[in-house]
C-alpha atoms as a PDB file:
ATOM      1  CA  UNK A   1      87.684  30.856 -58.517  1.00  0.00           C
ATOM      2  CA  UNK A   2      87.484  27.910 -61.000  1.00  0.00           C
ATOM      3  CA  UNK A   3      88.980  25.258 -59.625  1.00  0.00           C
ATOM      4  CA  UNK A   4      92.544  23.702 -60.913  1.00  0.00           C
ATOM      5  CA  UNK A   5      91.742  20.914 -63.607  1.00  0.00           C
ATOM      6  CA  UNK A   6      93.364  17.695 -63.175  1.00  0.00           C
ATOM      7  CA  UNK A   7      95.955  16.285 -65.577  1.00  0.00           C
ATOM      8  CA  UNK A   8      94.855  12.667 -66.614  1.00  0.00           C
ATOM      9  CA  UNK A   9      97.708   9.948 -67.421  1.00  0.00           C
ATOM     10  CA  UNK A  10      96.942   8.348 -70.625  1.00  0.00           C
ATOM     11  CA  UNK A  11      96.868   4.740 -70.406  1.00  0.00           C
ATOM     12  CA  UNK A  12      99.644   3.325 -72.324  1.00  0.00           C
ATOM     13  CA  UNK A  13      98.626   0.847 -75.668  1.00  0.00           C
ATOM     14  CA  UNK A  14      98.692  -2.966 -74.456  1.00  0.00           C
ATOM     15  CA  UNK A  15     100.488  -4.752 -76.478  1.00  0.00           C
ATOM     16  CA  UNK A  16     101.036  -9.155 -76.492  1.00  0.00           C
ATOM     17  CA  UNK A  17     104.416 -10.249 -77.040  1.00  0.00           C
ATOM     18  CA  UNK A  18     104.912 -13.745 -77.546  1.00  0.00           C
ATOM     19  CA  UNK A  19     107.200 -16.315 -80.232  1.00  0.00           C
ATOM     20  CA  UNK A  20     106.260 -18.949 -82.026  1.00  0.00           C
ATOM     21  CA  UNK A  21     107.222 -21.062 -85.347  1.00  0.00           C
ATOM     22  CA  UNK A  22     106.226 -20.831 -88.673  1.00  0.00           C
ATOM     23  CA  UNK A  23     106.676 -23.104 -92.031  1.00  0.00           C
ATOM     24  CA  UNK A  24     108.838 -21.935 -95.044  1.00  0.00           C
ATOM     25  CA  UNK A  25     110.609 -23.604 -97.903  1.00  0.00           C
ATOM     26  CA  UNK A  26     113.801 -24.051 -95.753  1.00  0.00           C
ATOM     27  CA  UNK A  27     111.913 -25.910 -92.686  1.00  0.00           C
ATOM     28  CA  UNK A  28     110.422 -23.753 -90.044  1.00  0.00           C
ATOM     29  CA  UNK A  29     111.580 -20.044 -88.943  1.00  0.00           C
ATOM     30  CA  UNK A  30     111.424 -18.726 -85.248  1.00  0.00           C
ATOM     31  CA  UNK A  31     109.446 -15.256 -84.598  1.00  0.00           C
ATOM     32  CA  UNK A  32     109.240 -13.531 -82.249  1.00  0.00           C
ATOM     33  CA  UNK A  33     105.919 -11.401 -82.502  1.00  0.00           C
ATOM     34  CA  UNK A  34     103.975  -7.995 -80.927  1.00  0.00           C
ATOM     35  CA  UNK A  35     100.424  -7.112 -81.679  1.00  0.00           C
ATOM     36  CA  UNK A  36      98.006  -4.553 -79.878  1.00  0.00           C
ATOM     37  CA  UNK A  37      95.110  -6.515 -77.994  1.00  0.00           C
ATOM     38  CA  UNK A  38      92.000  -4.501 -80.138  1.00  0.00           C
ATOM     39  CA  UNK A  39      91.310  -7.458 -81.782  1.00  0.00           C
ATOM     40  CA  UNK A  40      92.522  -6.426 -85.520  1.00  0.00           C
ATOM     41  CA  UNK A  41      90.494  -2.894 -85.863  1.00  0.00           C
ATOM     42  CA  UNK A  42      92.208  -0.262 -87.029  1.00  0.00           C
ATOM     43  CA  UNK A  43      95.477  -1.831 -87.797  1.00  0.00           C
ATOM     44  CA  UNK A  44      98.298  -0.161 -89.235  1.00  0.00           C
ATOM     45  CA  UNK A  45     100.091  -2.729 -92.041  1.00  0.00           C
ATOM     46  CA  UNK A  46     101.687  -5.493 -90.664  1.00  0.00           C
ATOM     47  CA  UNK A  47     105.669  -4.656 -89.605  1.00  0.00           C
ATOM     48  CA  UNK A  48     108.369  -7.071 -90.263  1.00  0.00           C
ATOM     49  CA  UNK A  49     111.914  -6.645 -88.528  1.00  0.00           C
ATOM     50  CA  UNK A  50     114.809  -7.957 -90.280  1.00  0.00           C
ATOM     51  CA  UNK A  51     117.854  -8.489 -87.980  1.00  0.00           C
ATOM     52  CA  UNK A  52     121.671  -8.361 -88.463  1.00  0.00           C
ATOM     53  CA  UNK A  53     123.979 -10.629 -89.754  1.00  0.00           C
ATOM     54  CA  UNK A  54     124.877 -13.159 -87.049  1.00  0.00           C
ATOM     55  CA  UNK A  55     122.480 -11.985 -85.148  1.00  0.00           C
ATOM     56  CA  UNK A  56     118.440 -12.865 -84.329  1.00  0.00           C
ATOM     57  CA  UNK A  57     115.412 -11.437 -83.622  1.00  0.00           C
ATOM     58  CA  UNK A  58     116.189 -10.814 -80.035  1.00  0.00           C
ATOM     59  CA  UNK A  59     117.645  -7.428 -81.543  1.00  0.00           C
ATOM     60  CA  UNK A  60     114.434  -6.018 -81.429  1.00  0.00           C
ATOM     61  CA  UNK A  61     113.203  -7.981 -77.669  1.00  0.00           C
ATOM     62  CA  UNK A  62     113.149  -4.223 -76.374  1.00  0.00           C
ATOM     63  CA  UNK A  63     111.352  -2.579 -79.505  1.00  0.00           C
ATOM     64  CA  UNK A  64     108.458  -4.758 -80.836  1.00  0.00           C
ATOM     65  CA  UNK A  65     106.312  -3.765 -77.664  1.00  0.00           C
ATOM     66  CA  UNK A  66     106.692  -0.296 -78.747  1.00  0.00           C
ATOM     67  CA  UNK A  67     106.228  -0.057 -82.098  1.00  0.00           C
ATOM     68  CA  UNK A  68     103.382  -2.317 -81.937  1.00  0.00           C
ATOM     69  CA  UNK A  69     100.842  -0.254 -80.199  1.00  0.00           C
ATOM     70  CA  UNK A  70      99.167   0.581 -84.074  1.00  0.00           C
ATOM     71  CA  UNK A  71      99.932  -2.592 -85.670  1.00  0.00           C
ATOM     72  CA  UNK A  72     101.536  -6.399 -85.766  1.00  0.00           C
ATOM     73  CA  UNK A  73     105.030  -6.582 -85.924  1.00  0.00           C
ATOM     74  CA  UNK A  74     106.848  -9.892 -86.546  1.00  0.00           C
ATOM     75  CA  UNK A  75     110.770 -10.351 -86.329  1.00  0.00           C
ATOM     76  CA  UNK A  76     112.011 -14.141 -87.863  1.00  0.00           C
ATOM     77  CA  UNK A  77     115.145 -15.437 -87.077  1.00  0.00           C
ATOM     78  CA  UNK A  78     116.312 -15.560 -90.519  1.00  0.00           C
ATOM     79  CA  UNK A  79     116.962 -18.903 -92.203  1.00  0.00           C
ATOM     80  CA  UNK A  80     120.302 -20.678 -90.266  1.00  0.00           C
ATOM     81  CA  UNK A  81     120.253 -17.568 -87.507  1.00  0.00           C
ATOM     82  CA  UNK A  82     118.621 -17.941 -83.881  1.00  0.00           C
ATOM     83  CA  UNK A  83     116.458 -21.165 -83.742  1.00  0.00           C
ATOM     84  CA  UNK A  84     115.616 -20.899 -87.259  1.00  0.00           C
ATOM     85  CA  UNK A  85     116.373 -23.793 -89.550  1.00  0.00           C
ATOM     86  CA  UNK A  86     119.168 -22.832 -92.113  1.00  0.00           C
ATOM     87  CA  UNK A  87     119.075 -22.316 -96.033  1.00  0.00           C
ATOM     88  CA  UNK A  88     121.489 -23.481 -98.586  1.00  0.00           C
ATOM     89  CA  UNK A  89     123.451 -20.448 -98.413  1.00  0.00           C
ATOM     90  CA  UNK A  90     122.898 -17.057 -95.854  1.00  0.00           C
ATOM     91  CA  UNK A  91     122.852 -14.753 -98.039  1.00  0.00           C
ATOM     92  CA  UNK A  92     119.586 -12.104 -99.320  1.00  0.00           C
ATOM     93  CA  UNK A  93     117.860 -14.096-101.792  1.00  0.00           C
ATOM     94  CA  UNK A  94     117.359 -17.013 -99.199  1.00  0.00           C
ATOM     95  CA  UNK A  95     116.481 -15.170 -96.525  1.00  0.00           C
ATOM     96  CA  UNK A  96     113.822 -12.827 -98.730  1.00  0.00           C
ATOM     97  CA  UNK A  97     112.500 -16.199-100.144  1.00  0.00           C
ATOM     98  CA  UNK A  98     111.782 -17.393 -96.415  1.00  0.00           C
ATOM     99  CA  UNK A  99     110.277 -14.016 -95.230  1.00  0.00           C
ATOM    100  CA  UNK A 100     107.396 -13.926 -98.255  1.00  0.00           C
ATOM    101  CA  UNK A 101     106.934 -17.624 -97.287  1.00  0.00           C
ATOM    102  CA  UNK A 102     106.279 -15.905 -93.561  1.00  0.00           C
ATOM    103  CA  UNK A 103     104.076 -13.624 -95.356  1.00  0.00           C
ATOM    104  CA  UNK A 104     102.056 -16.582 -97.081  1.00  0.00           C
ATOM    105  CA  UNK A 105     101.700 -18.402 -94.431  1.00  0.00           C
ATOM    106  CA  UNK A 106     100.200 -15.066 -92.447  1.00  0.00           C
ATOM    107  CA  UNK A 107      98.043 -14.402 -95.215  1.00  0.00           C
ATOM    108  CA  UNK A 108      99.755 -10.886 -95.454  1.00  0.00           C
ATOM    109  CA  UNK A 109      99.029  -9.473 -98.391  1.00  0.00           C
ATOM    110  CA  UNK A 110     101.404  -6.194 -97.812  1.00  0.00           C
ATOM    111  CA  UNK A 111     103.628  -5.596 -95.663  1.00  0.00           C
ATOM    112  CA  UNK A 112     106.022  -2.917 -94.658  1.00  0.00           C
ATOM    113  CA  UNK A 113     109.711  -4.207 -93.706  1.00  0.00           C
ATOM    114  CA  UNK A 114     112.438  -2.891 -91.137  1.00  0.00           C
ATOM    115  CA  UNK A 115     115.976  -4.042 -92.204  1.00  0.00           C
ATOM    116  CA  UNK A 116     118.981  -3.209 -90.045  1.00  0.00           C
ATOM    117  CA  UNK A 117     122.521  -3.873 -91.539  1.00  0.00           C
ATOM    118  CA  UNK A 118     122.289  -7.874 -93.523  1.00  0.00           C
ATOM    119  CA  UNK A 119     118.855  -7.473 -92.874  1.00  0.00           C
ATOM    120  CA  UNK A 120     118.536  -4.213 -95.064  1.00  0.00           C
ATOM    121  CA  UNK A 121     119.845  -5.691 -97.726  1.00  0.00           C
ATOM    122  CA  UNK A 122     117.195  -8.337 -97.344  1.00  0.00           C
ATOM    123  CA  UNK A 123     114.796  -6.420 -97.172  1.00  0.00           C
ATOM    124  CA  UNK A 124     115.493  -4.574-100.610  1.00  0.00           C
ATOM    125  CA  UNK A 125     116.163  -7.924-102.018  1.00  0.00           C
ATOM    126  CA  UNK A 126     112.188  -8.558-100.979  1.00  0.00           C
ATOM    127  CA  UNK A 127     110.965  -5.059-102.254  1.00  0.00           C
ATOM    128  CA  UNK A 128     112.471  -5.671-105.680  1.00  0.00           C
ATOM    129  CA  UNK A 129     111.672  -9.231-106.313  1.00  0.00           C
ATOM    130  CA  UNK A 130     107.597  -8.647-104.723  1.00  0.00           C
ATOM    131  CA  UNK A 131     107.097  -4.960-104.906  1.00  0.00           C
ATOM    132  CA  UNK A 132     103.370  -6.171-104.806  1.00  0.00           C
ATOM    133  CA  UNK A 133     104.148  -7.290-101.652  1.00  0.00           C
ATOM    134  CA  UNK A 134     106.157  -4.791-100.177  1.00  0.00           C
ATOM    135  CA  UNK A 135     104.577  -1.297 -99.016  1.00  0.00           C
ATOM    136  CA  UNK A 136     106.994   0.857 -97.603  1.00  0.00           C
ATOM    137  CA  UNK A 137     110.446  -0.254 -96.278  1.00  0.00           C
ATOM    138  CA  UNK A 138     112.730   1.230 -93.188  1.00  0.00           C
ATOM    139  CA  UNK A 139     116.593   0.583 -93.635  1.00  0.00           C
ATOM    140  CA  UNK A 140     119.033   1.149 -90.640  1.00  0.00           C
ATOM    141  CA  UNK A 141     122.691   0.855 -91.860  1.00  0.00           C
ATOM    142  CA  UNK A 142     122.206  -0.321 -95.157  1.00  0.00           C
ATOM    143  CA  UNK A 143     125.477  -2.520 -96.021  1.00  0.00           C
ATOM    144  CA  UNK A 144     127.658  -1.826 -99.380  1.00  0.00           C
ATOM    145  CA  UNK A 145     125.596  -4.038-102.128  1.00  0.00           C
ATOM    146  CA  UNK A 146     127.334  -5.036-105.360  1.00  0.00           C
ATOM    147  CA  UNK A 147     123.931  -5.283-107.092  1.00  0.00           C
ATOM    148  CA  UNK A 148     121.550  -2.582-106.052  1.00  0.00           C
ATOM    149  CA  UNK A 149     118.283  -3.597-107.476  1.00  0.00           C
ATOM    150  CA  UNK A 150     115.569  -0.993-108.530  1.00  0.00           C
ATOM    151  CA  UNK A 151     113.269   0.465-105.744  1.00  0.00           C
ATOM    152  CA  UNK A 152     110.211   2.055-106.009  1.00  0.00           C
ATOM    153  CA  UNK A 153     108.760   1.723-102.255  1.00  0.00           C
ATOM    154  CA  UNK A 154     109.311   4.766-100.260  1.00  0.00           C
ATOM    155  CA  UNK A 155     111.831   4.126 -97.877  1.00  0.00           C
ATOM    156  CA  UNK A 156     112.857   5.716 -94.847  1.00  0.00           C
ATOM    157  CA  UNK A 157     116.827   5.144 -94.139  1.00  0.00           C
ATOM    158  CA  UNK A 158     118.072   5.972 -91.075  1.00  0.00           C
ATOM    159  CA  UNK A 159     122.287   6.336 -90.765  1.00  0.00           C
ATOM    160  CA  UNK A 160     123.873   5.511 -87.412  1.00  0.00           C
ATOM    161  CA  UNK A 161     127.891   5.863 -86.096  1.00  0.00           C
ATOM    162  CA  UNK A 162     128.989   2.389 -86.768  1.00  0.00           C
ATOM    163  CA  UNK A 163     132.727   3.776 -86.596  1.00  0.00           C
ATOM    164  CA  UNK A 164     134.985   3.347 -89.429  1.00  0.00           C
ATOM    165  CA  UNK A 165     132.939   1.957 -93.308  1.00  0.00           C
ATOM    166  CA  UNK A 166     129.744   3.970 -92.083  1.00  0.00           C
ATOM    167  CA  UNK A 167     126.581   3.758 -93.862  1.00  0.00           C
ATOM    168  CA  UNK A 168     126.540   3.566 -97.523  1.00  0.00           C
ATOM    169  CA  UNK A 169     125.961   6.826 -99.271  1.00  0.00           C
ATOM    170  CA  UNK A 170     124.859   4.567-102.464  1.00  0.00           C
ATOM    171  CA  UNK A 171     121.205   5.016-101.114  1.00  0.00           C
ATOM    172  CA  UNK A 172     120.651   8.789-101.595  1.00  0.00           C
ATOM    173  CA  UNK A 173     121.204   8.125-105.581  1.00  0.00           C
ATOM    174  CA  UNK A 174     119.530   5.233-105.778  1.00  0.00           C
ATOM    175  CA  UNK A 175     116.159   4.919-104.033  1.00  0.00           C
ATOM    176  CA  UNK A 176     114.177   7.383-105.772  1.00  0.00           C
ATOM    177  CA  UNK A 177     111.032   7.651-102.880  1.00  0.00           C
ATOM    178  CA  UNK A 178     113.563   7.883 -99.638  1.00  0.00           C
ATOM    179  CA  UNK A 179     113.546  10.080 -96.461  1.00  0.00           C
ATOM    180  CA  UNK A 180     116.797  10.313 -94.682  1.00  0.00           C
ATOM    181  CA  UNK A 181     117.246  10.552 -90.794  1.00  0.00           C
ATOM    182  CA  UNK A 182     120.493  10.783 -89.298  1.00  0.00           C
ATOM    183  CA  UNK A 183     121.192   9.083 -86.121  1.00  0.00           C
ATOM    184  CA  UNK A 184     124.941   9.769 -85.600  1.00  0.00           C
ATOM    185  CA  UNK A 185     124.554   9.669 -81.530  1.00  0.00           C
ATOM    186  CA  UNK A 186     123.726   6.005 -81.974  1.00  0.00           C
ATOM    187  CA  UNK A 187     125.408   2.641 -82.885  1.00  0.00           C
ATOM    188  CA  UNK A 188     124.487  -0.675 -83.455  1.00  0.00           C
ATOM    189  CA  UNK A 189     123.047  -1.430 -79.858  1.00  0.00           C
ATOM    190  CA  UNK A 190     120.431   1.509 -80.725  1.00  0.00           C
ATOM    191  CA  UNK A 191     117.650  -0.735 -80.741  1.00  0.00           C
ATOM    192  CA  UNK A 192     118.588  -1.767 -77.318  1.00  0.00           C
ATOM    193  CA  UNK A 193     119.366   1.863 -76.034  1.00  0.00           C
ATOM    194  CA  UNK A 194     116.784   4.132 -77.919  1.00  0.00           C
ATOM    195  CA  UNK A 195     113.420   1.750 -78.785  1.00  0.00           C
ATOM    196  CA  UNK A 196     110.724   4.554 -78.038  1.00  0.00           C
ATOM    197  CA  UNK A 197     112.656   7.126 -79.999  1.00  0.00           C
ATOM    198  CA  UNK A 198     112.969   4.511 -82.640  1.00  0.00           C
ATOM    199  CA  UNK A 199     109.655   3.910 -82.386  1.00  0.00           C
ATOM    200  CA  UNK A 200     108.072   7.401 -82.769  1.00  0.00           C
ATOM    201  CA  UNK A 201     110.617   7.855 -85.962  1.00  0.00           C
ATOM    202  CA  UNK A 202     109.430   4.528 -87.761  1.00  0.00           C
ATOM    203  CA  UNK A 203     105.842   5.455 -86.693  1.00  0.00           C
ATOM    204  CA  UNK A 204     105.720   8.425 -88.142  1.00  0.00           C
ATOM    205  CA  UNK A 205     106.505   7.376 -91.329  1.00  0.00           C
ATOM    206  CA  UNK A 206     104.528   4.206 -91.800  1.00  0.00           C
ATOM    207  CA  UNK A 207     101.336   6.443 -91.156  1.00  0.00           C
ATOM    208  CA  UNK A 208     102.587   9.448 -93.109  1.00  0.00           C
ATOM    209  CA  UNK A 209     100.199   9.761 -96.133  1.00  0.00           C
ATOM    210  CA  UNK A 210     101.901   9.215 -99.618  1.00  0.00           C
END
């Protein structure tokens, strides 16, 4: 009788968390940053995570260790948010300008970018004014824009219950490389409640071939 094979646990991806501060025109920005420890090989491109609105990177605290078991992630607090220095003005163009500065500064020379809510707009205020820059782009709860620049980075947007003024349904007409996933069971704490879901969603379409 052969005997019963054992089932062996897979080791989960280590992953370094830690924060530090970097330089941009505005003074110096707060990030908080995951990488896996291979030492670079292998890499996925380089993540960056775009909070809120009156909000920081601690949004993401509970997902950057697991969507960075493939690649680095880095989440600024953007320009006058968290224990970032402020801007002129909080508003997209400022806070695009200081994440390509974070990109500089890095020595990124793509990158793909997570916006949630302000930070969605951000980051299509980023893809359109350095779509050299820019590889692929992940927008939770994309806010109402008055000026919707042209896209042309495939874009994964992901709609979640906010309650009453939703997601904008602009998106489906206007970015013309976009996958739609529809979170309804989730609001705005879903980073918080769902990260390994979240995770596995964003994953899959970072490393989905073109």
């Amino acid at each position: 009788m052969a005997k019963p094979t054992k089932s062996v646990a897979v080791a989960p991806k280590a992953v370094r968390t830690r924060r530090a501060y970097f330089d941009c025109r505005f003074g110096q920005l707060h990030v908080r940053t995951a990488f896996p420890t291979t030492g670079g090989f292998n890499e996925g491109t380089t993540l960056v995570c775009l909070h809120p609105l009156g909000a920081s990177s601690r949004v993401f605290a509970q997902f950057l260790p697991e969507i960075a078991g493939d690649r680095s992630v880095y989440a600024p607090d953007l320009p006058g948010h968290g224990e970032s220095d402020a801007a002129p003005a909080k508003d997209f163009s400022s806070a695009a300008a200081a994440v390509a500065d974070l990109a500089a500064d890095l020595r990124l020379r793509q990158i793909d970018v997570l916006g949630f809510r302000f930070g969605a707009g951000v980051a299509l205020e980023l893809a359109a004014a350095r779509p050299e820059l820019v590889r692929r782009l992940v927008l939770v709860a994309v806010p109402p824009l008055d000026v919707v620049p042209a896209i042309a980075q495939e874009s994964l947007v992901m709609r979640i219950n906010l309650g009453s003024g939703g997601d904008a349904q602009w998106t489906q007409g206007t970015l013309a490389k976009s996958r739609f996933l529809d979170l309804a069971d989730h609001g705005a704490d879903l980073f918080d409640a769902a990260p390994k879901a979240l995770s596995t969603h964003i994953g899959e379409f970072l490393t989905a071939k073109s």
